[in-house]
C-alpha atoms as a PDB file:
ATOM      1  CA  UNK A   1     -36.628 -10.822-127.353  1.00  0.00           C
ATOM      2  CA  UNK A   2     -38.656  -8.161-129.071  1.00  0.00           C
ATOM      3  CA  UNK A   3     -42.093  -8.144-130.591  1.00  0.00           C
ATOM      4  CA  UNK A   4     -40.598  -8.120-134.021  1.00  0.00           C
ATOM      5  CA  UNK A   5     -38.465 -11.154-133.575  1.00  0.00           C
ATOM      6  CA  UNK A   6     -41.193 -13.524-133.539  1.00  0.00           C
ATOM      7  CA  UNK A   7     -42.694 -13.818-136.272  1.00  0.00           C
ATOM      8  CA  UNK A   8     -43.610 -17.647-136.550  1.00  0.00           C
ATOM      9  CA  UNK A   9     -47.120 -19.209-136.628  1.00  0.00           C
ATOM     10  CA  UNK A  10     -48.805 -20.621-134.066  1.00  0.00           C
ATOM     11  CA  UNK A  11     -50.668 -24.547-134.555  1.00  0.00           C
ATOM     12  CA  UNK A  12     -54.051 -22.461-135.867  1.00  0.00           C
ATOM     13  CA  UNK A  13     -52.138 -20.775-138.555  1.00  0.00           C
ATOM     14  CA  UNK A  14     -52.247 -16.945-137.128  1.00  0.00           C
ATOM     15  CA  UNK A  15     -48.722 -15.438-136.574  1.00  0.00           C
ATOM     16  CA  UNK A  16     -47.482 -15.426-133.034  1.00  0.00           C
ATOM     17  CA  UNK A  17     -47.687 -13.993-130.553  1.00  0.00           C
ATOM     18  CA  UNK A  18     -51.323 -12.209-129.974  1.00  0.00           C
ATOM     19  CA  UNK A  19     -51.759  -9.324-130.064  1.00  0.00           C
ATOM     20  CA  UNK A  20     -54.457 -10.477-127.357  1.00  0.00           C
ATOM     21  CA  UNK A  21     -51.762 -12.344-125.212  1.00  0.00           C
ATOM     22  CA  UNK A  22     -48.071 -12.455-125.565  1.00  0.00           C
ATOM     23  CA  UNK A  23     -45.076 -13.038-123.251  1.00  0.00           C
ATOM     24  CA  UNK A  24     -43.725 -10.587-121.355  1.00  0.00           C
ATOM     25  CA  UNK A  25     -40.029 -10.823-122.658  1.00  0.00           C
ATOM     26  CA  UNK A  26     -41.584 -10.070-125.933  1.00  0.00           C
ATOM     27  CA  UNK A  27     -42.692  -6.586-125.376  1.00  0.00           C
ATOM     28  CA  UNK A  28     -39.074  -5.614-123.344  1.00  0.00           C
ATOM     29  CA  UNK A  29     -37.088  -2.820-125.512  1.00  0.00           C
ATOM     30  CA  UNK A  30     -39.860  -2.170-127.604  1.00  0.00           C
ATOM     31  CA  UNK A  31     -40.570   1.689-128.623  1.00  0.00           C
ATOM     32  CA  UNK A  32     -42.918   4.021-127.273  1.00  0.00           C
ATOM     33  CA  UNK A  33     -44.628   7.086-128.843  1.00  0.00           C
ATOM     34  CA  UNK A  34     -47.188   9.186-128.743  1.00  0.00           C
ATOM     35  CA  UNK A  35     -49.799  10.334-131.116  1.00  0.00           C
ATOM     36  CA  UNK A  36     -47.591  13.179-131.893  1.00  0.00           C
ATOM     37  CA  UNK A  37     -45.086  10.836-133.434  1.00  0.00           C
ATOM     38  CA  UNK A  38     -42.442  11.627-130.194  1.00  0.00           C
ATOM     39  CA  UNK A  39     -40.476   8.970-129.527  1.00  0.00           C
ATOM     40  CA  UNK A  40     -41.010   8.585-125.445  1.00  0.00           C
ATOM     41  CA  UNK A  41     -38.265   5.966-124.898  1.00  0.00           C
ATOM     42  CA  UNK A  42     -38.493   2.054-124.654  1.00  0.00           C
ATOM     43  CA  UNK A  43     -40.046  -0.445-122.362  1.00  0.00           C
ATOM     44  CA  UNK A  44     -37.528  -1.355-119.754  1.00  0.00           C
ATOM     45  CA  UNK A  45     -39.637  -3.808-117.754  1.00  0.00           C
ATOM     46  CA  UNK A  46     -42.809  -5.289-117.043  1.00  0.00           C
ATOM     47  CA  UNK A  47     -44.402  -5.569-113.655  1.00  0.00           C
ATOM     48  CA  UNK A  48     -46.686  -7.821-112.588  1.00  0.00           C
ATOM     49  CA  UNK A  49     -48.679  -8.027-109.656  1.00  0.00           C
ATOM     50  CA  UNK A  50     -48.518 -10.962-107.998  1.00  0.00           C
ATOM     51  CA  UNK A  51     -51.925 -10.626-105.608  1.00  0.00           C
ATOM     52  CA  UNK A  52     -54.046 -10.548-108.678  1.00  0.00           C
ATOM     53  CA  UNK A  53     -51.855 -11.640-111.535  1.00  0.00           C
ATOM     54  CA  UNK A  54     -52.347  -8.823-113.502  1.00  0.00           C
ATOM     55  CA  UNK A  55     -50.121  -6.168-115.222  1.00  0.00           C
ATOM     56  CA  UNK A  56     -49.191  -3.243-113.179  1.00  0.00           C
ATOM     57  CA  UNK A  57     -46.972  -1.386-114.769  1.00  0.00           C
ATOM     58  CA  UNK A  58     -44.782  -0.749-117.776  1.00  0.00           C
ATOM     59  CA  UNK A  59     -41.259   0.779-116.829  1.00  0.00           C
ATOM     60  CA  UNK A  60     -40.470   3.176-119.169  1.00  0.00           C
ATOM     61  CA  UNK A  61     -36.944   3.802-120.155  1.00  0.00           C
ATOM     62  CA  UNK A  62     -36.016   8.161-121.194  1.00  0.00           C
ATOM     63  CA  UNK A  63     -33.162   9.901-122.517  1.00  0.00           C
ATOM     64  CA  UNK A  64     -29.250   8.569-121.359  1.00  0.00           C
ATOM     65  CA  UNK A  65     -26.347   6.802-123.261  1.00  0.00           C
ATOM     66  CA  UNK A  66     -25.187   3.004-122.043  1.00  0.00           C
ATOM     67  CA  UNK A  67     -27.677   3.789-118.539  1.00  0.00           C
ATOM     68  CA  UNK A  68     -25.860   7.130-117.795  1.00  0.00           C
ATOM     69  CA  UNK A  69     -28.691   9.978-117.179  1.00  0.00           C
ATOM     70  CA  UNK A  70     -31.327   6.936-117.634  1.00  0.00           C
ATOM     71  CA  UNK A  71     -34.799   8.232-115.885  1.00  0.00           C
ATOM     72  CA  UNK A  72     -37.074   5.486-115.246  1.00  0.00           C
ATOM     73  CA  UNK A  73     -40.611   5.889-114.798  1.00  0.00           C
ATOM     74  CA  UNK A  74     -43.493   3.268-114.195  1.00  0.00           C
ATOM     75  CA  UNK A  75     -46.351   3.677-116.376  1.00  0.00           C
ATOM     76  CA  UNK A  76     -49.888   2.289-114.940  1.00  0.00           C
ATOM     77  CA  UNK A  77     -50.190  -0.510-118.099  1.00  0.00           C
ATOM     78  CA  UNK A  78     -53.816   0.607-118.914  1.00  0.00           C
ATOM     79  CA  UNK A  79     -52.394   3.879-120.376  1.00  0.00           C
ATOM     80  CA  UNK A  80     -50.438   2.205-122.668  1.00  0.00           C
ATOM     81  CA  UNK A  81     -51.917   0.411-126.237  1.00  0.00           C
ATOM     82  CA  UNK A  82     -49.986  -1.732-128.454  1.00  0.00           C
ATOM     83  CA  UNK A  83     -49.458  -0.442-131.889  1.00  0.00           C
ATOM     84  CA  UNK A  84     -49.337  -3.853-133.706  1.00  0.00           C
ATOM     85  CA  UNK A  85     -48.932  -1.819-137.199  1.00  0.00           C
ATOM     86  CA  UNK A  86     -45.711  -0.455-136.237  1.00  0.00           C
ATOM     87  CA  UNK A  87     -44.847  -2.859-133.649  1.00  0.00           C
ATOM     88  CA  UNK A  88     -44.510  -0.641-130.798  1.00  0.00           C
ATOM     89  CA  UNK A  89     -46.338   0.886-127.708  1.00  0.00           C
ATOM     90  CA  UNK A  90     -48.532   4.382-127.665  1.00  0.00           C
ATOM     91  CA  UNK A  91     -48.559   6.422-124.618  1.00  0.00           C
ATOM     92  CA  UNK A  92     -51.288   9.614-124.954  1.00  0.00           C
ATOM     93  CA  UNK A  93     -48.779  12.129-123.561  1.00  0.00           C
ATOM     94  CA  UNK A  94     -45.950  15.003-124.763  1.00  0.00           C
ATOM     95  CA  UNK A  95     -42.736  14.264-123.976  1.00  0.00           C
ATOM     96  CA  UNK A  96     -42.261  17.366-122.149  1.00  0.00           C
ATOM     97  CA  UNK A  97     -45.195  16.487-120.039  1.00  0.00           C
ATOM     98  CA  UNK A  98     -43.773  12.750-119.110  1.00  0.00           C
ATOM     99  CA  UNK A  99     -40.575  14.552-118.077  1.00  0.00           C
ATOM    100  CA  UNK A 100     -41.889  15.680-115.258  1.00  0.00           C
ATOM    101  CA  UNK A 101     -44.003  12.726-114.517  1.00  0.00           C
ATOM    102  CA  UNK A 102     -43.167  10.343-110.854  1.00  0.00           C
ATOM    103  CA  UNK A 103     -39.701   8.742-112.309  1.00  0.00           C
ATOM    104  CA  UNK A 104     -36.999   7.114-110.393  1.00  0.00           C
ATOM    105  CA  UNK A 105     -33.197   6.192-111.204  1.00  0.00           C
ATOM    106  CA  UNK A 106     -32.182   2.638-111.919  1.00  0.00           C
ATOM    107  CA  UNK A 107     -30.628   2.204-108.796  1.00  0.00           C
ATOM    108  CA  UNK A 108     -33.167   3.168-106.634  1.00  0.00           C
ATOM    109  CA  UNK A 109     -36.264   2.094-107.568  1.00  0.00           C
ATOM    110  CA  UNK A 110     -39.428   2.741-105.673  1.00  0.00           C
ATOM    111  CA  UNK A 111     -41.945   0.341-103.563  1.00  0.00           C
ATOM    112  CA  UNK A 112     -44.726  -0.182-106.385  1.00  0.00           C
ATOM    113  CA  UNK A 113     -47.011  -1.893-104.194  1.00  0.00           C
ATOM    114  CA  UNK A 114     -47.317   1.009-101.919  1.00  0.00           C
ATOM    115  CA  UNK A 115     -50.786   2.397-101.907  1.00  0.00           C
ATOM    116  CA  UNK A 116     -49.581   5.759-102.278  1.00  0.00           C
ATOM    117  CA  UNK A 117     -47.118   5.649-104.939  1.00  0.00           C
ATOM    118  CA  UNK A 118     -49.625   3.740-106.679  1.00  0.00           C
ATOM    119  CA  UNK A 119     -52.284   6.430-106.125  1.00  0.00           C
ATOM    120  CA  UNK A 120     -49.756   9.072-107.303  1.00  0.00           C
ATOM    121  CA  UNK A 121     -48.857   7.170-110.428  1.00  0.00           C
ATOM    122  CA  UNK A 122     -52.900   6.684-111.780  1.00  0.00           C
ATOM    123  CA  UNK A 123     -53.365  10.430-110.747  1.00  0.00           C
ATOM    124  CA  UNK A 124     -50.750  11.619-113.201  1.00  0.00           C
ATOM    125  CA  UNK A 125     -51.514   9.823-116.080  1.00  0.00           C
ATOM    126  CA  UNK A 126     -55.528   9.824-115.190  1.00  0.00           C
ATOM    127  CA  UNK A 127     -56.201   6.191-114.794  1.00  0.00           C
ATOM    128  CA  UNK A 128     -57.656   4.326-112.512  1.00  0.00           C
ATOM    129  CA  UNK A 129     -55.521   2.196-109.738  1.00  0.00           C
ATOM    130  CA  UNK A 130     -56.432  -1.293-109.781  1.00  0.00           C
ATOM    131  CA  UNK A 131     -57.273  -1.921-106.164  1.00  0.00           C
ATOM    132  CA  UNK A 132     -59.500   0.999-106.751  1.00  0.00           C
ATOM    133  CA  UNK A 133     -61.421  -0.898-109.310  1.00  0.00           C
ATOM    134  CA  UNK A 134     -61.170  -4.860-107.350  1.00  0.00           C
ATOM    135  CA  UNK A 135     -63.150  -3.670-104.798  1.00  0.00           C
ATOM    136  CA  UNK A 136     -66.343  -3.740-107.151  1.00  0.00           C
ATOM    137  CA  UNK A 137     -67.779  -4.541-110.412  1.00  0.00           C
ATOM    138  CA  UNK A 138     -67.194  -1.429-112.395  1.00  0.00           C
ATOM    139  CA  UNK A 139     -69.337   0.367-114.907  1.00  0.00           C
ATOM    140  CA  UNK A 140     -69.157   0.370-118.712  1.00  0.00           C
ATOM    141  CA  UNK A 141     -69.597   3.688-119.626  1.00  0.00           C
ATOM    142  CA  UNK A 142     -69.817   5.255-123.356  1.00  0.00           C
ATOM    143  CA  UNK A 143     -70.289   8.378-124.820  1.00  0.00           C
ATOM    144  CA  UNK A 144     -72.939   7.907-128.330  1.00  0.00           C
ATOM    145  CA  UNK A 145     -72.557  11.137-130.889  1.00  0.00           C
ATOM    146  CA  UNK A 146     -75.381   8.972-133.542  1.00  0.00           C
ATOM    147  CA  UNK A 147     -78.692   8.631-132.129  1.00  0.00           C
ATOM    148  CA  UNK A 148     -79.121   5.307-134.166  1.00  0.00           C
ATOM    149  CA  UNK A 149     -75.645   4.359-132.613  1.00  0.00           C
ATOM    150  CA  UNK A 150     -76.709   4.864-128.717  1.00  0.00           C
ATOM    151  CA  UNK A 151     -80.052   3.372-130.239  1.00  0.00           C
ATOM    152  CA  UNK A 152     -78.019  -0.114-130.905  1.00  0.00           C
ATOM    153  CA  UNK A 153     -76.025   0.053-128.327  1.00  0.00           C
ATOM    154  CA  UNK A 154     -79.650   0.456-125.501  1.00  0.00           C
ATOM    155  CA  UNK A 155     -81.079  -2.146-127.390  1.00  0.00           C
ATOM    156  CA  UNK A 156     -77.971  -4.645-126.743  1.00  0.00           C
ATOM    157  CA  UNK A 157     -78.347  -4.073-123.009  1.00  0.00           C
ATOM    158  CA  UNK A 158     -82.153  -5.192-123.007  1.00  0.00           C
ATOM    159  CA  UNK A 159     -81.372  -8.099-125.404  1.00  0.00           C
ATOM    160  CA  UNK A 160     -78.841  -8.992-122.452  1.00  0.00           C
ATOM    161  CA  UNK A 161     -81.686  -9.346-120.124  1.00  0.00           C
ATOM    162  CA  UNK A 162     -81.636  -5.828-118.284  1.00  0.00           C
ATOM    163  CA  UNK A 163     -84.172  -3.166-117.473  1.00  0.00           C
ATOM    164  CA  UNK A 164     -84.281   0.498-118.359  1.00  0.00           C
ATOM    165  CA  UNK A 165     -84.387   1.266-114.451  1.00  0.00           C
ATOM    166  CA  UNK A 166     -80.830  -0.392-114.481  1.00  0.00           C
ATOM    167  CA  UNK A 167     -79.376   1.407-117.589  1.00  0.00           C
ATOM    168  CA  UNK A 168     -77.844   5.160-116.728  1.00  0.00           C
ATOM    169  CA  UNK A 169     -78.948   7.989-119.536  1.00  0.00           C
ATOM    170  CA  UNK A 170     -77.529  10.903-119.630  1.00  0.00           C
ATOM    171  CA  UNK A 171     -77.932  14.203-122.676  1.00  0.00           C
ATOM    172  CA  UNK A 172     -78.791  17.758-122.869  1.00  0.00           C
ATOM    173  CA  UNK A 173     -82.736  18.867-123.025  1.00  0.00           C
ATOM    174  CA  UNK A 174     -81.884  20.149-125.747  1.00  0.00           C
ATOM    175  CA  UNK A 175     -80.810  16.690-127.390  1.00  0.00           C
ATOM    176  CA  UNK A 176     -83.578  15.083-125.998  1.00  0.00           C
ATOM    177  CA  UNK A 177     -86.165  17.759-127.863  1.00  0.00           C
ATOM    178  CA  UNK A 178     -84.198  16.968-131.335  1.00  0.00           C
ATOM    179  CA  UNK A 179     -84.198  13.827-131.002  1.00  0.00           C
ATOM    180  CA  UNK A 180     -87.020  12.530-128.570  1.00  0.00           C
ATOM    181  CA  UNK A 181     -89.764  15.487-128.639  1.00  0.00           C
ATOM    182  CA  UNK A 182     -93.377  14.419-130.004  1.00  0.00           C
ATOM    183  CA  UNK A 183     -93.154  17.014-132.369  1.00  0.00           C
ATOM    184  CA  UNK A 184     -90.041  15.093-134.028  1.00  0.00           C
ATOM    185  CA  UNK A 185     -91.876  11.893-135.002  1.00  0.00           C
ATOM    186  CA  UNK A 186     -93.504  11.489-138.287  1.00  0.00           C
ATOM    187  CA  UNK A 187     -97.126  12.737-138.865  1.00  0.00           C
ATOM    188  CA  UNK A 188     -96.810  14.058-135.145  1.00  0.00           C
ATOM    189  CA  UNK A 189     -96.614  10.482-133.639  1.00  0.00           C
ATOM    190  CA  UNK A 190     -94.087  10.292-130.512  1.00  0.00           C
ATOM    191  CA  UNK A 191     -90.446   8.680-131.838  1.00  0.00           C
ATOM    192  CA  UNK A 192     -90.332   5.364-131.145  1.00  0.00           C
ATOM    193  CA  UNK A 193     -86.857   3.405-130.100  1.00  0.00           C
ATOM    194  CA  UNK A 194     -85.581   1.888-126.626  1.00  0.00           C
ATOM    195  CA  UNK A 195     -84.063   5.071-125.681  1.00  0.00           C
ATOM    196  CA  UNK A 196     -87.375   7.065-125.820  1.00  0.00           C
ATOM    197  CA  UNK A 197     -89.148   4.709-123.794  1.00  0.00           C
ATOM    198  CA  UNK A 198     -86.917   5.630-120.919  1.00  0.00           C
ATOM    199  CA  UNK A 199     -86.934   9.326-121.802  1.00  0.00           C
ATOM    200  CA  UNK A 200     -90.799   8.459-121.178  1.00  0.00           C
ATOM    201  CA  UNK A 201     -89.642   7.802-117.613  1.00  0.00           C
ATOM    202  CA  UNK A 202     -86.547  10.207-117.455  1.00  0.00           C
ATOM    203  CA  UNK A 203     -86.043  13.646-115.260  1.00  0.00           C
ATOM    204  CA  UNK A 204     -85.119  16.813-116.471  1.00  0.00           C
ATOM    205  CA  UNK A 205     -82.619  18.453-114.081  1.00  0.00           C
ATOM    206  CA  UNK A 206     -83.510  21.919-113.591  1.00  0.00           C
ATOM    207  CA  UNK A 207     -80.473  24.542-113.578  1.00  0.00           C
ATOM    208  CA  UNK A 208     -78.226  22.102-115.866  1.00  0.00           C
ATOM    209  CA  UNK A 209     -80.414  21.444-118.743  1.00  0.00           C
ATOM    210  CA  UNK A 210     -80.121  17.719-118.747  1.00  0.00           C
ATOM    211  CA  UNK A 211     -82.339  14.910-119.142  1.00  0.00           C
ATOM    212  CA  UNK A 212     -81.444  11.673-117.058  1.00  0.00           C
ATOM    213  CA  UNK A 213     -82.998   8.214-116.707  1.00  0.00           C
ATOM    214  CA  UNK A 214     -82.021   4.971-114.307  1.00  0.00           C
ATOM    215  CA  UNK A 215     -80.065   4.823-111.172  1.00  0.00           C
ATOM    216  CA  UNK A 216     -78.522   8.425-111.505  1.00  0.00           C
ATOM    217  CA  UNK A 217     -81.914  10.149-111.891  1.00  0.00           C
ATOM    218  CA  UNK A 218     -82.421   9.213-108.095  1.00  0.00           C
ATOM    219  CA  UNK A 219     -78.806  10.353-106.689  1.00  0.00           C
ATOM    220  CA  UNK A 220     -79.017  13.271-108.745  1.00  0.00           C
ATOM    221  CA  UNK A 221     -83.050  14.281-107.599  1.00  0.00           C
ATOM    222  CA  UNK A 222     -83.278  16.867-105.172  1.00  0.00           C
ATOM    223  CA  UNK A 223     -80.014  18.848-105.552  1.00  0.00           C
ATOM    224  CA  UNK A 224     -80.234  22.524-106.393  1.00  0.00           C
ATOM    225  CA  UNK A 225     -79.030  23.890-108.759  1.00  0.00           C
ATOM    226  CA  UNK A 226     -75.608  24.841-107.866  1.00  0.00           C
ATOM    227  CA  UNK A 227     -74.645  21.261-106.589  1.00  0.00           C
ATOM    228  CA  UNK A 228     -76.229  19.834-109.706  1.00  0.00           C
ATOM    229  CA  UNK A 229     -72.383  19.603-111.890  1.00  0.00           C
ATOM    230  CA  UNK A 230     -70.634  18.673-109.118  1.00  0.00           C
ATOM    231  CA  UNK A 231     -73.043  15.699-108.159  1.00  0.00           C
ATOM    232  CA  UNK A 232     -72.909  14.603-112.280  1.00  0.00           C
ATOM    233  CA  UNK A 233     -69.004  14.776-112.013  1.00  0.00           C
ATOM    234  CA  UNK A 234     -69.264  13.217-108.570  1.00  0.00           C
ATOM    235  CA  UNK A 235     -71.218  10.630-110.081  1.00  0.00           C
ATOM    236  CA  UNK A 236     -69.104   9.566-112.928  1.00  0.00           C
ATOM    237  CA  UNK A 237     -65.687   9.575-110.671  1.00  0.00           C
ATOM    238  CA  UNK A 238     -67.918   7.104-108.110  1.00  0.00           C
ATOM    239  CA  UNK A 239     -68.252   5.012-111.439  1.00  0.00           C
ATOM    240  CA  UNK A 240     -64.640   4.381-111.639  1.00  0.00           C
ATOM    241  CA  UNK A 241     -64.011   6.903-114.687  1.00  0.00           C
ATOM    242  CA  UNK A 242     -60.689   8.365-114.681  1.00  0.00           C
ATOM    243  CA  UNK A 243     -60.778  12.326-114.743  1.00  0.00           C
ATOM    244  CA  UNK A 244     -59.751  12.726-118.527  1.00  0.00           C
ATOM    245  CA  UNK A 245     -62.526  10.460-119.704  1.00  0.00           C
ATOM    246  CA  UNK A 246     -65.508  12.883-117.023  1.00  0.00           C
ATOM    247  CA  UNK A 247     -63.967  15.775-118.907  1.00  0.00           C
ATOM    248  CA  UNK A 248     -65.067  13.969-122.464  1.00  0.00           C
ATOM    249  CA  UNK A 249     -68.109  13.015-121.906  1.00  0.00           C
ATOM    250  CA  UNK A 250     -69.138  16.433-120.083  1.00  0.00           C
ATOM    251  CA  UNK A 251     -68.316  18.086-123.383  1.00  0.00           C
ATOM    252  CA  UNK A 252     -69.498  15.450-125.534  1.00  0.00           C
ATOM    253  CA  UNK A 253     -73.282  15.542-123.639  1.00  0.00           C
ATOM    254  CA  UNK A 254     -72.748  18.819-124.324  1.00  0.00           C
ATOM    255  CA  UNK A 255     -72.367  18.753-127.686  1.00  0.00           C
ATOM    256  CA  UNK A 256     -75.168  16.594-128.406  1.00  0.00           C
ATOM    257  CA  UNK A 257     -73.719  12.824-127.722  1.00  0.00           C
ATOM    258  CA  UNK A 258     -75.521  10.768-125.517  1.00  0.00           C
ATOM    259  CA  UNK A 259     -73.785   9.063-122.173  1.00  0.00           C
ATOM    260  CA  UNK A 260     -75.035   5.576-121.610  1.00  0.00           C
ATOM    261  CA  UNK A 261     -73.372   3.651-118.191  1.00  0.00           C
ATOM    262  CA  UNK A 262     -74.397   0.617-116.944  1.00  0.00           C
ATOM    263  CA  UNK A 263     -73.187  -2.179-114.150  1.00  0.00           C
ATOM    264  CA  UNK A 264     -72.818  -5.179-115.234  1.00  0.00           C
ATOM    265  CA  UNK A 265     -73.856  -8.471-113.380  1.00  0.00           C
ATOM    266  CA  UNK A 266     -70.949 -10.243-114.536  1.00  0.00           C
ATOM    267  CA  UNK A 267     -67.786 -10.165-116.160  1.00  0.00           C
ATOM    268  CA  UNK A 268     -68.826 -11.957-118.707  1.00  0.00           C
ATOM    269  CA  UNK A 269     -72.048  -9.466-119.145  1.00  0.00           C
ATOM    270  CA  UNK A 270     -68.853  -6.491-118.976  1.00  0.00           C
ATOM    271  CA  UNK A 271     -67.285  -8.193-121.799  1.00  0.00           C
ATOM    272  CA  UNK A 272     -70.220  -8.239-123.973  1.00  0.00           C
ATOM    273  CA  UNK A 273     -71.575  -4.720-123.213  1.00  0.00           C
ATOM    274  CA  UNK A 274     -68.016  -3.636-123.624  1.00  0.00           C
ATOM    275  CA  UNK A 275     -67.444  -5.077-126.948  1.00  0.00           C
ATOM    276  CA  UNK A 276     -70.999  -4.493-128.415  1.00  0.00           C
ATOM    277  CA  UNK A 277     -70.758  -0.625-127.054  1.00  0.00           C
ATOM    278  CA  UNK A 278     -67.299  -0.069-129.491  1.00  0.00           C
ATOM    279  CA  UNK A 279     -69.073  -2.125-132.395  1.00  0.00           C
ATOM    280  CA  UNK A 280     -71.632   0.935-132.098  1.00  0.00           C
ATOM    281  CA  UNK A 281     -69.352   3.664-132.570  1.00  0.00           C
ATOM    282  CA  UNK A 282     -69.189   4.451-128.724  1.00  0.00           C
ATOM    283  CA  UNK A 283     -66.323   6.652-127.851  1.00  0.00           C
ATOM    284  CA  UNK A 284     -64.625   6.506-124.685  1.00  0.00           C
ATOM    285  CA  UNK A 285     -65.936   2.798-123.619  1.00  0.00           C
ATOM    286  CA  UNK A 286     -64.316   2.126-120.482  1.00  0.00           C
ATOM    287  CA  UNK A 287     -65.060   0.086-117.428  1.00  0.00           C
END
């Protein structure tokens, strides 16, 4: 039974099911597309892993008439978003670029629980494997364009009960001179904010041009110059952040946003940072 079919209302009066949770059987033969408005197929199945009861994968059904020339392929599920507008699912890739993506036929399907096909899978469509991410409690990470926005978003962390030694800053010198500079406050009088106290505190990287503050200033103290980007990058991939989302943010510090990360004590405190960090126009909030 599709998404569309059901269509009823649930004891509290909101139309069934979800979006936030819905049956499984639901979401089978549904569409996918991409931004682009290409139609990528349907969804053919849904696996779920059984060791951590959590979705794996969405099997994506391309091309063929009545299963003849059918290619199959299993998409990791955090790739996918649910269009509830147009009742269907939106997958952030061409179509000429999923062709060529890990598929398999219907009759031979592969072993999904294998650590390498699942490794292969996340590096194709640049997310991370979830036995990747069990192993810890990941980072919430977000890229702020506003000052006032990253401003918020700081603030919300504190309010939570954590320091500025635990809170990761990241932006160019030269955003830090527009924005945080002495010069900039009014009447002469150093800007005053969250974020500038722990610019107060922060390291310029020399070579790079960036300012950082919190547990990155350390790892990232004491590298030359020409290890400098690689031990950023490094940094961010150690955080659990998928290589599409490193290549964002790089650009985006360099544009003037400012990259906030932090680790959360708790799922609960993920869920919160998470949700306050979108609220403040963060782009990119993963974790």
């Amino acid at each position: 039974m599709a998404y569309t079919e059901l269509q009823g209302k649930s004891q509290t009066g909101r139309k069934g099911p979800g979006p936030a949770l819905m049956g499984a059987d639901t979401l089978i033969g549904d569409d996918v597309y991409n931004p682009q408005e290409e139609n990528l197929g349907e969804i053919k199945e849904i696996m779920l892993d059984t060791r951590n009861g959590r979705v794996a994968y969405a099997v994506l059904s391309l091309g063929g008439f009545l299963g003849l020339g059918e290619k199959l392929f299993a998409v990791p599920w955090s790739a996918l978003r649910l269009d509830t507008s147009h009742h269907r699912f939106v997958l952030d890739i061409d179509k000429k670029t999923l062709e060529n993506a890990p598929g398999f036929d219907k009759d031979a399907w592969p072993d999904m629980a294998d650590p390498e096909f699942e490794k292969l899978v996340h590096s194709f469509y640049g997310t991370e494997p979830q036995s990747s991410a069990a192993g810890r409690q990941s980072m919430v990470t977000g890229l702020f364009r506003d000052r006032n926005d990253a401003e918020q978003a700081y603030q919300a962390v504190l309010n939570r009960g954590y320091g500025n030694m635990e809170i990761n800053l990241v932006m160019s010198n030269d955003t830090c001179n527009r924005y945080f500079s002495s010069m900039t406050g009014e009447a002469g009088k150093a800007p005053e904010g969250a974020i500038a106290g722990a610019v107060d505190v922060s390291q310029a990287i020399p070579g790079l041009g960036l300012t950082v503050a919190g547990p990155i200033a350390a790892s990232l103290s004491g590298i030359g110059a020409g290890g400098v980007t690689g031990g950023l990058v490094d940094a961010m991939i150690k955080w659990g952040i998928p290589d599409e989302r490193v290549k964002h943010y790089d650009s985006g510090i360099k544009e003037g946003g400012i990259l906030l990360s932090i680790k959360p004590r708790s799922e609960e405190d993920a869920k919160f940072i998470e949700l306050e960090w979108k609220a403040d126009r963060g782009e990119q909030v993963c974790r």
